[in-house]
PDB file of N, CA and C in Angstrom:
ATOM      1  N   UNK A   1       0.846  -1.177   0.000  1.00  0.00           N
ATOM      2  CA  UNK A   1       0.000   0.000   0.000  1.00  0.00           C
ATOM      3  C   UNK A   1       0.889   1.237   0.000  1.00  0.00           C
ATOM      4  N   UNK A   2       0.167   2.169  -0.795  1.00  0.00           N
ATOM      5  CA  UNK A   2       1.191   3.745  -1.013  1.00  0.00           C
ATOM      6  C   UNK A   2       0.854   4.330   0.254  1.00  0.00           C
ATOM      7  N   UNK A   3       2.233   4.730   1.072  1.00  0.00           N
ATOM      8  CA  UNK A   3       1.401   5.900   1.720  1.00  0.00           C
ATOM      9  C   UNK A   3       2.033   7.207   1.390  1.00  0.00           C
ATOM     10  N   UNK A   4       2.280   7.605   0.281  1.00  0.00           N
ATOM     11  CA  UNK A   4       3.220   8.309  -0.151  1.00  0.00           C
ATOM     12  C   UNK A   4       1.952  10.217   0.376  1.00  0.00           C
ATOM     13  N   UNK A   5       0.362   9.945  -0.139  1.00  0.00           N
ATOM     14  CA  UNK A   5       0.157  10.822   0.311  1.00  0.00           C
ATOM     15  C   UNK A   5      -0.027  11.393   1.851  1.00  0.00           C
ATOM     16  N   UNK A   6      -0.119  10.276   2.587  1.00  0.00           N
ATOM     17  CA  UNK A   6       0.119   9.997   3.936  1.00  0.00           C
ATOM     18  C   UNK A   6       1.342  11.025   4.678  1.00  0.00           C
ATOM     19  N   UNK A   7       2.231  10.436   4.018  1.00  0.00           N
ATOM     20  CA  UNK A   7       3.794  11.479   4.194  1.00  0.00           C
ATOM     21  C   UNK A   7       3.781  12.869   3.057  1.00  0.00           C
ATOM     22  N   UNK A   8       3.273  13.089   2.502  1.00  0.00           N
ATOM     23  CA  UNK A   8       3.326  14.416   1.916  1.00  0.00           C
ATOM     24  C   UNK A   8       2.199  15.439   3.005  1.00  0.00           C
ATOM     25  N   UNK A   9       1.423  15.446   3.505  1.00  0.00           N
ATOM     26  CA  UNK A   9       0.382  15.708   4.461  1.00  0.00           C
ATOM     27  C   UNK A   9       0.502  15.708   5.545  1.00  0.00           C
ATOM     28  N   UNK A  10       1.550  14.955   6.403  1.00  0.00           N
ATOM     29  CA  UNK A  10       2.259  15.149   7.506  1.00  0.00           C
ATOM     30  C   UNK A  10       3.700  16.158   7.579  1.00  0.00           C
ATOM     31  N   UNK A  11       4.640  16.002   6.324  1.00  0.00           N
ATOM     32  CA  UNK A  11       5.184  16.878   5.664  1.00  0.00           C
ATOM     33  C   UNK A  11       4.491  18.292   5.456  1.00  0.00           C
ATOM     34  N   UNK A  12       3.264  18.403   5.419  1.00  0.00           N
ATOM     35  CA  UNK A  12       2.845  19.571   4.987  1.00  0.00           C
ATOM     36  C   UNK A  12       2.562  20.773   6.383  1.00  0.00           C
ATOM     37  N   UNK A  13       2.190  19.850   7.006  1.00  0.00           N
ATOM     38  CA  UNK A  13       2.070  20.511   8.599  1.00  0.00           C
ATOM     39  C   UNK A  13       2.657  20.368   9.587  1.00  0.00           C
ATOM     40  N   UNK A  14       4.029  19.447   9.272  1.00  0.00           N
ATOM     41  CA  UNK A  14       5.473  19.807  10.229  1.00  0.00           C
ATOM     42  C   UNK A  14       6.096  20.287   9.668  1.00  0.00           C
ATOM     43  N   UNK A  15       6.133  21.055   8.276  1.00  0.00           N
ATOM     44  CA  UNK A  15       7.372  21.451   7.718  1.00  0.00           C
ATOM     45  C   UNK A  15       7.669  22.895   8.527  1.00  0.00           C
ATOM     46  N   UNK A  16       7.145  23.826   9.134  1.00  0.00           N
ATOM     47  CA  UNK A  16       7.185  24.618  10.158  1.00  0.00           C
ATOM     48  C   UNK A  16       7.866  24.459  11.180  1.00  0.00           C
ATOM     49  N   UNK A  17       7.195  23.596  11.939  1.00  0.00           N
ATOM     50  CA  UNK A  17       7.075  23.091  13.424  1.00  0.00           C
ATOM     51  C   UNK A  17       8.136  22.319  14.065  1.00  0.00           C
ATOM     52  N   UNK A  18       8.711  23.094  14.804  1.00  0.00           N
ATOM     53  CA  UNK A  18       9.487  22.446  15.625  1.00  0.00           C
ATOM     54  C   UNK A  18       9.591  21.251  17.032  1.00  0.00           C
ATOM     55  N   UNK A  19       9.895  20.413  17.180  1.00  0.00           N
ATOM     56  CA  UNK A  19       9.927  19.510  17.809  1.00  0.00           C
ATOM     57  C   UNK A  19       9.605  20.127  19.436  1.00  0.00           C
ATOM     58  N   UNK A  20       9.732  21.302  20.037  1.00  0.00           N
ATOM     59  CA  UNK A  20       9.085  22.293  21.128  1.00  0.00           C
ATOM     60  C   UNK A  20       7.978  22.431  20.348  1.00  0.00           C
ATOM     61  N   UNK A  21       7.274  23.019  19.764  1.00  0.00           N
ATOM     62  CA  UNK A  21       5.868  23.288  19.383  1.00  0.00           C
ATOM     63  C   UNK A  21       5.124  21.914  18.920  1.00  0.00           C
ATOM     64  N   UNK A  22       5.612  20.731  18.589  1.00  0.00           N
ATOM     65  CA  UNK A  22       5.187  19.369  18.481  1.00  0.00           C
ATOM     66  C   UNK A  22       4.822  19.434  19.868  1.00  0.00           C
ATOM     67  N   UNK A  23       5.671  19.105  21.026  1.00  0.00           N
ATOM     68  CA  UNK A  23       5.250  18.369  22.160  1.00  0.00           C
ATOM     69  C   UNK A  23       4.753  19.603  22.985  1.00  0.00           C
ATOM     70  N   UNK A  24       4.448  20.682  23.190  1.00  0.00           N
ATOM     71  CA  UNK A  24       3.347  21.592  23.535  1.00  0.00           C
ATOM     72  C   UNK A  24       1.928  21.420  23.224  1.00  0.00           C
ATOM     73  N   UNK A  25       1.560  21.028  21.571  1.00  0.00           N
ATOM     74  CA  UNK A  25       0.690  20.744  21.111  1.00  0.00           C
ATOM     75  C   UNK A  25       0.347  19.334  21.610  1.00  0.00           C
ATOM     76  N   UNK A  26       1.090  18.045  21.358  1.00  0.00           N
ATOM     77  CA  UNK A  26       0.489  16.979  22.221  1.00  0.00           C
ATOM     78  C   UNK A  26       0.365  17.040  24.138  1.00  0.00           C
ATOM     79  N   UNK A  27       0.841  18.080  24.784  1.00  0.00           N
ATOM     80  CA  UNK A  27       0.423  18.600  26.155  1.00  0.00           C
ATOM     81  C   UNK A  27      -0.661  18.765  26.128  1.00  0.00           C
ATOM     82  N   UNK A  28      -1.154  19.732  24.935  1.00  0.00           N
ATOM     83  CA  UNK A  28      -2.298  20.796  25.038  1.00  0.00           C
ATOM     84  C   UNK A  28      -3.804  19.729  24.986  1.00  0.00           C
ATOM     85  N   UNK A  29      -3.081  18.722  23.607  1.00  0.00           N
ATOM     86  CA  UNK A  29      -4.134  17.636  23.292  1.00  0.00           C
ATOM     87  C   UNK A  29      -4.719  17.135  24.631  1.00  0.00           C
ATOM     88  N   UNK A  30      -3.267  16.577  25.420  1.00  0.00           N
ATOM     89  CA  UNK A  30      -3.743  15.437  26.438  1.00  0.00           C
ATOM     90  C   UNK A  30      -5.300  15.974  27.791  1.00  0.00           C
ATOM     91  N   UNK A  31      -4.220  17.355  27.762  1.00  0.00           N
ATOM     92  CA  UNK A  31      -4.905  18.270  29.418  1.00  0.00           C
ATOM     93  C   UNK A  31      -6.448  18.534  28.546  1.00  0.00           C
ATOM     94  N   UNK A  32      -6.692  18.743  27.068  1.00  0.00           N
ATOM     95  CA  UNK A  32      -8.167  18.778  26.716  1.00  0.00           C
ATOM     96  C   UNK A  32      -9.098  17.699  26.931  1.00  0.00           C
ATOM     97  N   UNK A  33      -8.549  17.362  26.399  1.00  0.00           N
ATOM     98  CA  UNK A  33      -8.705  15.562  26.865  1.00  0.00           C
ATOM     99  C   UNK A  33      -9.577  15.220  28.144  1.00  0.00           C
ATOM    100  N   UNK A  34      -8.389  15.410  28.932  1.00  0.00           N
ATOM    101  CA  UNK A  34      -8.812  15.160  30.160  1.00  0.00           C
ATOM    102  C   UNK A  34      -9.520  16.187  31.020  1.00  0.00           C
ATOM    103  N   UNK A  35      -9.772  17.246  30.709  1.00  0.00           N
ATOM    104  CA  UNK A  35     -10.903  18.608  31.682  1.00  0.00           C
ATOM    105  C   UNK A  35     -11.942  18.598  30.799  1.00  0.00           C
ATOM    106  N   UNK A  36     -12.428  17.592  29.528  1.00  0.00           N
ATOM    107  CA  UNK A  36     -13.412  17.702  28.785  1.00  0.00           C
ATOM    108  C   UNK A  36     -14.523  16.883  29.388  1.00  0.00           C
ATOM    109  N   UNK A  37     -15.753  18.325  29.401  1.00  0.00           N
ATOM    110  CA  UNK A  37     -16.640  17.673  30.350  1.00  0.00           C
ATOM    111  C   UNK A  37     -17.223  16.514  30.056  1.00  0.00           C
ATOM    112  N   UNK A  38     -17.438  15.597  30.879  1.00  0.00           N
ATOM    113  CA  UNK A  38     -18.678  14.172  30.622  1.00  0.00           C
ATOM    114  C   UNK A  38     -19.441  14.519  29.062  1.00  0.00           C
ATOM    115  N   UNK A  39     -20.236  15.496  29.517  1.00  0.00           N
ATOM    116  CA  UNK A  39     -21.327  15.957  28.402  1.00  0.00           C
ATOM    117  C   UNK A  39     -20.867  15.977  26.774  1.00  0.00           C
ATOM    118  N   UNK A  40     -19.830  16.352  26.797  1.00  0.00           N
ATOM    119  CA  UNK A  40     -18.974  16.078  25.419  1.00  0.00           C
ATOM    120  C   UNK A  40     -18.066  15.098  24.950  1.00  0.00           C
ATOM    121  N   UNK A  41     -17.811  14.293  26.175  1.00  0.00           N
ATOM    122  CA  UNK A  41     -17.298  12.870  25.918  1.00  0.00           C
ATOM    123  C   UNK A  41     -18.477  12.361  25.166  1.00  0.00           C
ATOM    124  N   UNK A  42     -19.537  11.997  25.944  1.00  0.00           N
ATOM    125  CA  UNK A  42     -20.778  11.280  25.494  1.00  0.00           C
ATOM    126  C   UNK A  42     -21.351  11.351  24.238  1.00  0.00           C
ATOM    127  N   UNK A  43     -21.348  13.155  23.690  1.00  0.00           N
ATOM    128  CA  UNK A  43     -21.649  13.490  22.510  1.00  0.00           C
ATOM    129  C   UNK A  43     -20.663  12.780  21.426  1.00  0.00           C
ATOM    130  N   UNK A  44     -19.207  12.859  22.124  1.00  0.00           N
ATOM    131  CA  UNK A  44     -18.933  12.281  20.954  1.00  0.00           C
ATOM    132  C   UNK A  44     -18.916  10.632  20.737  1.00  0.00           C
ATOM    133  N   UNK A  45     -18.733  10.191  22.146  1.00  0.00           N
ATOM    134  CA  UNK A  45     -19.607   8.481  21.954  1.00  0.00           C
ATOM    135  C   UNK A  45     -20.734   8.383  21.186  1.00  0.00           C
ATOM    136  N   UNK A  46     -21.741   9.188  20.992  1.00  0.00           N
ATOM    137  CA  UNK A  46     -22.639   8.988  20.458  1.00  0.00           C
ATOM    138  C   UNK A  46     -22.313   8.932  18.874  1.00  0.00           C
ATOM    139  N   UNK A  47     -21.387   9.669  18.257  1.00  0.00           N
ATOM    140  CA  UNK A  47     -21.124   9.406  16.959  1.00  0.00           C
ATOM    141  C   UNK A  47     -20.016   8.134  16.410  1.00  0.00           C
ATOM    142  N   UNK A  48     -19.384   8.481  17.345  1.00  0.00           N
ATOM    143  CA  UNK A  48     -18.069   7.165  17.066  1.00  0.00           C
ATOM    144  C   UNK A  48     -17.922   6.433  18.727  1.00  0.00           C
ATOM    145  N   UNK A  49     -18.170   5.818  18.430  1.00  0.00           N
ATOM    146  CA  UNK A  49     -17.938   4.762  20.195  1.00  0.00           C
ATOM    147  C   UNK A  49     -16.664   4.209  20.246  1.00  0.00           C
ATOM    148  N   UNK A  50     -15.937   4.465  19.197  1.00  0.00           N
ATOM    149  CA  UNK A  50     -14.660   3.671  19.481  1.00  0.00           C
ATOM    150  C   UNK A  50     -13.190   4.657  19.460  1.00  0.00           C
ATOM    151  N   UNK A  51     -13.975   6.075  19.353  1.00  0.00           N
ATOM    152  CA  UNK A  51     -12.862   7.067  19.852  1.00  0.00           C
ATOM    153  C   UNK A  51     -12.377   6.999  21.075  1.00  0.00           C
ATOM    154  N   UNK A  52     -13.397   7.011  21.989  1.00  0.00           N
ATOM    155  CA  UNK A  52     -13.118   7.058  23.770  1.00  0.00           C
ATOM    156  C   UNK A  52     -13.416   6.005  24.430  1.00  0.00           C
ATOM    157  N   UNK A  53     -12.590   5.403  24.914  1.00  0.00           N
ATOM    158  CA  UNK A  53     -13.053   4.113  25.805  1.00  0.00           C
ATOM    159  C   UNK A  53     -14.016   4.619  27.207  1.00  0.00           C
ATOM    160  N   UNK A  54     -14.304   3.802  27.626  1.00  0.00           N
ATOM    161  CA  UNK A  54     -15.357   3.875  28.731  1.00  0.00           C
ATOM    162  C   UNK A  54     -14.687   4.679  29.927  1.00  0.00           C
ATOM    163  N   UNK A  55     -15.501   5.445  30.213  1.00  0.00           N
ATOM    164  CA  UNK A  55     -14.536   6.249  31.419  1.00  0.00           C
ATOM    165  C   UNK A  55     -15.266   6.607  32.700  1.00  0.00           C
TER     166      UNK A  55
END
């Protein structure tokens, strides 16, 4: 299988970004993550159930 556009598209939005602004951004991901209320976990269980495991 190609994943050639796979890597042109990841290429496209690290070609900027530095390895400090990479792992700020996966910080930022995690702490959303986790202070995201019940009410919007659920909403999004309701569309995809296999984004968020049971919590």
């Amino acid at each position: 299988m190609n994943n050639s556009w796979w890597q042109e598209l990841m290429r496209f939005f690290l070609q900027g970004m530095t390895l400090k602004q990479l792992i700020h951004m996966l910080i930022i991901l995690i702490v959303l993550i986790i202070v995201m209320p019940v009410s919007v976990k659920e909403w999004i269980n309701l569309h995809n159930p296999e984004i968020l495991p049971h919590y």
